[in-house]
Protein backbone atom coordinates (compact mmCIF):
# COMPACT_ATOMS: atom_id res chain seq x y z
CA UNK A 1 199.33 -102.33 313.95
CA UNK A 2 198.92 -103.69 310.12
CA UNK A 3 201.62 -100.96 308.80
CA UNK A 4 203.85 -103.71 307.72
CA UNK A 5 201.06 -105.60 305.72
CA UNK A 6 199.94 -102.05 304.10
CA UNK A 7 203.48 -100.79 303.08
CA UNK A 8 204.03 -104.12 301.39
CA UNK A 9 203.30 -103.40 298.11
CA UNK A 10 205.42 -100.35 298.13
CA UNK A 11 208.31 -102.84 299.02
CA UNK A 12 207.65 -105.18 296.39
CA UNK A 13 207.23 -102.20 293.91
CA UNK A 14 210.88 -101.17 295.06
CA UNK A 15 211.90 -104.78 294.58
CA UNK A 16 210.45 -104.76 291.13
CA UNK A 17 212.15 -101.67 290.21
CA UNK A 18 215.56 -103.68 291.07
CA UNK A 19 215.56 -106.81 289.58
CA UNK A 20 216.67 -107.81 286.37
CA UNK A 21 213.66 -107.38 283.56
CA UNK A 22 214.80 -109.69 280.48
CA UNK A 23 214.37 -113.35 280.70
CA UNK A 24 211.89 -115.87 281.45
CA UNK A 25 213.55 -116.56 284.69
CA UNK A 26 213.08 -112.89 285.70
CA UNK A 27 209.76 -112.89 284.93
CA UNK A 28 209.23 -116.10 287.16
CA UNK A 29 211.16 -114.32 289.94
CA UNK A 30 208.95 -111.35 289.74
CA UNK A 31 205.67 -113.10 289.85
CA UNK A 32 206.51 -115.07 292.72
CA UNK A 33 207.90 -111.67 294.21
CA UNK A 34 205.52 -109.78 293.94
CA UNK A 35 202.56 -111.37 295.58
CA UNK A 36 201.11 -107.94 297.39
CA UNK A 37 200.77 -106.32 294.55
CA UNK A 38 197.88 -106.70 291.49
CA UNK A 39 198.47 -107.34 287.97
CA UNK A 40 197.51 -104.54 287.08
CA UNK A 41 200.32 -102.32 289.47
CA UNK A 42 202.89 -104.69 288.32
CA UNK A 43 202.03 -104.10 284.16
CA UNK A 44 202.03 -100.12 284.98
CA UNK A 45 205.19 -100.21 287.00
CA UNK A 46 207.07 -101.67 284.23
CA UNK A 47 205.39 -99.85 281.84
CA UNK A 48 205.94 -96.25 283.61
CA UNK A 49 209.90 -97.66 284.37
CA UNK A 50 212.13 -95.16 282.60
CA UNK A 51 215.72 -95.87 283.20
CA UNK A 52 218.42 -93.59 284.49
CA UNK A 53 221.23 -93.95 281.71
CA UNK A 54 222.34 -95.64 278.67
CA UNK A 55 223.42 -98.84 280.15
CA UNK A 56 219.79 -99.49 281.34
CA UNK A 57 216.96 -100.11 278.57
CA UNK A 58 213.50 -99.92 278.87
CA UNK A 59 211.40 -102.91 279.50
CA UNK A 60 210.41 -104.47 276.68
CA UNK A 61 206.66 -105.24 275.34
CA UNK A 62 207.31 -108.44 275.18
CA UNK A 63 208.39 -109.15 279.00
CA UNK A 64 205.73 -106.95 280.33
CA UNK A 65 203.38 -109.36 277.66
CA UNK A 66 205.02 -112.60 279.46
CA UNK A 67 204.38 -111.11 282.87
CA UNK A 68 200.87 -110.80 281.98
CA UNK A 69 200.40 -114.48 281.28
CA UNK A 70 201.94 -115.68 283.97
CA UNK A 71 199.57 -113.63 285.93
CA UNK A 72 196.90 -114.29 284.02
CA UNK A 73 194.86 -116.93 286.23
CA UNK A 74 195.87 -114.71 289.34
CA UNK A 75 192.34 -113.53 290.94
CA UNK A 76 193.57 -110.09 292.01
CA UNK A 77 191.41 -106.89 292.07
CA UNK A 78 191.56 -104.52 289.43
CA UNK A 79 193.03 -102.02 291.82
CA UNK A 80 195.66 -99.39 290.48
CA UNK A 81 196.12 -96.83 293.52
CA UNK A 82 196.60 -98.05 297.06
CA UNK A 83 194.86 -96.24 300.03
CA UNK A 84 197.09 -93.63 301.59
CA UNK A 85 194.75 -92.46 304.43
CA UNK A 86 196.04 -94.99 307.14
CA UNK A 87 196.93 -93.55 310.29
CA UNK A 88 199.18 -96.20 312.20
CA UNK A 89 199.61 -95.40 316.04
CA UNK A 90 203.47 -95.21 317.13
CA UNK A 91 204.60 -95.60 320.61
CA UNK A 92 207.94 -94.83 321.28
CA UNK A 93 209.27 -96.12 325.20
CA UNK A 94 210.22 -93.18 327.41
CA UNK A 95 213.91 -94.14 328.57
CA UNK A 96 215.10 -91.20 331.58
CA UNK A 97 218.29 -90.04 331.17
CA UNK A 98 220.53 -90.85 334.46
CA UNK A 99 222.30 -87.28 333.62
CA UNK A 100 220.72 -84.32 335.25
CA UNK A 101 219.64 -81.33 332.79
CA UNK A 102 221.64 -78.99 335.64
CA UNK A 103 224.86 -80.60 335.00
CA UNK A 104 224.37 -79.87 331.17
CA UNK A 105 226.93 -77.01 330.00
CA UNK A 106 225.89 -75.82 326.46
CA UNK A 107 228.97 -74.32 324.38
CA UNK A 108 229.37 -71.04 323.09
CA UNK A 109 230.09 -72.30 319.88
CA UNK A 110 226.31 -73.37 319.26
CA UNK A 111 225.50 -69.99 319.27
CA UNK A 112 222.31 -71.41 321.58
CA UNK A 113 222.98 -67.70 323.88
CA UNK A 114 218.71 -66.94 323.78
CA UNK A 115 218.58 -70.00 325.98
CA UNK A 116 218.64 -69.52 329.44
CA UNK A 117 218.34 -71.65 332.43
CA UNK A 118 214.90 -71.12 334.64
């Protein structure tokens, strides 16, 4: 139904938030990581990353710098915001039970009393 390929980038942003955001090797992994998403996304998601407590810093001007020339020769659209009016179809199987709704004995202790058999 294409929902995989459109949640993608969300993934990889995910991913992005979770890797390590330091060396050279970290910004190789993320290039090659994040392949859904546009320069662009990935330079404002690192930019916008605030981190939870003191053991985590901020990412620093120079990585998101080295991230952009990496992904400098990348033809990507300018893009920031991804399209959020997709309407995927879902089908879920209808599986009968084998139990009959006659046998079914609700407990008191549900306090379910407004129900009533018909």
């Amino acid at each position: 139904s294409g929902a995989k390929e459109t949640l993608e980038p969300l993934i990889q942003a995910a991913q992005l938030l979770q890797v390590k955001k330091k060396t050279d090797d970290d910004a190789e992994a993320i290039c090659s990581m994040c392949n859904a998403l546009t320069t662009a996304q990935i330079v404002k998601v690192l930019n916008l990353y605030t981190p939870v407590n003191e053991f985590e810093e901020r990412v620093s001007v120079s990585f998101i710098r080295t991230i952009q020339m990496r992904l400098r020769d990348r033809k990507d659209s300018p893009q920031l915001l991804m399209d959020a009016k997709h309407i995927f179809p879902v089908t879920f199987p209808f599986n009968p039970s084998s139990l009959a709704l006659e046998t079914i004995q609700i407990p008191a202790s549900l306090g379910l009393g407004f129900i009533s058999r018909v």
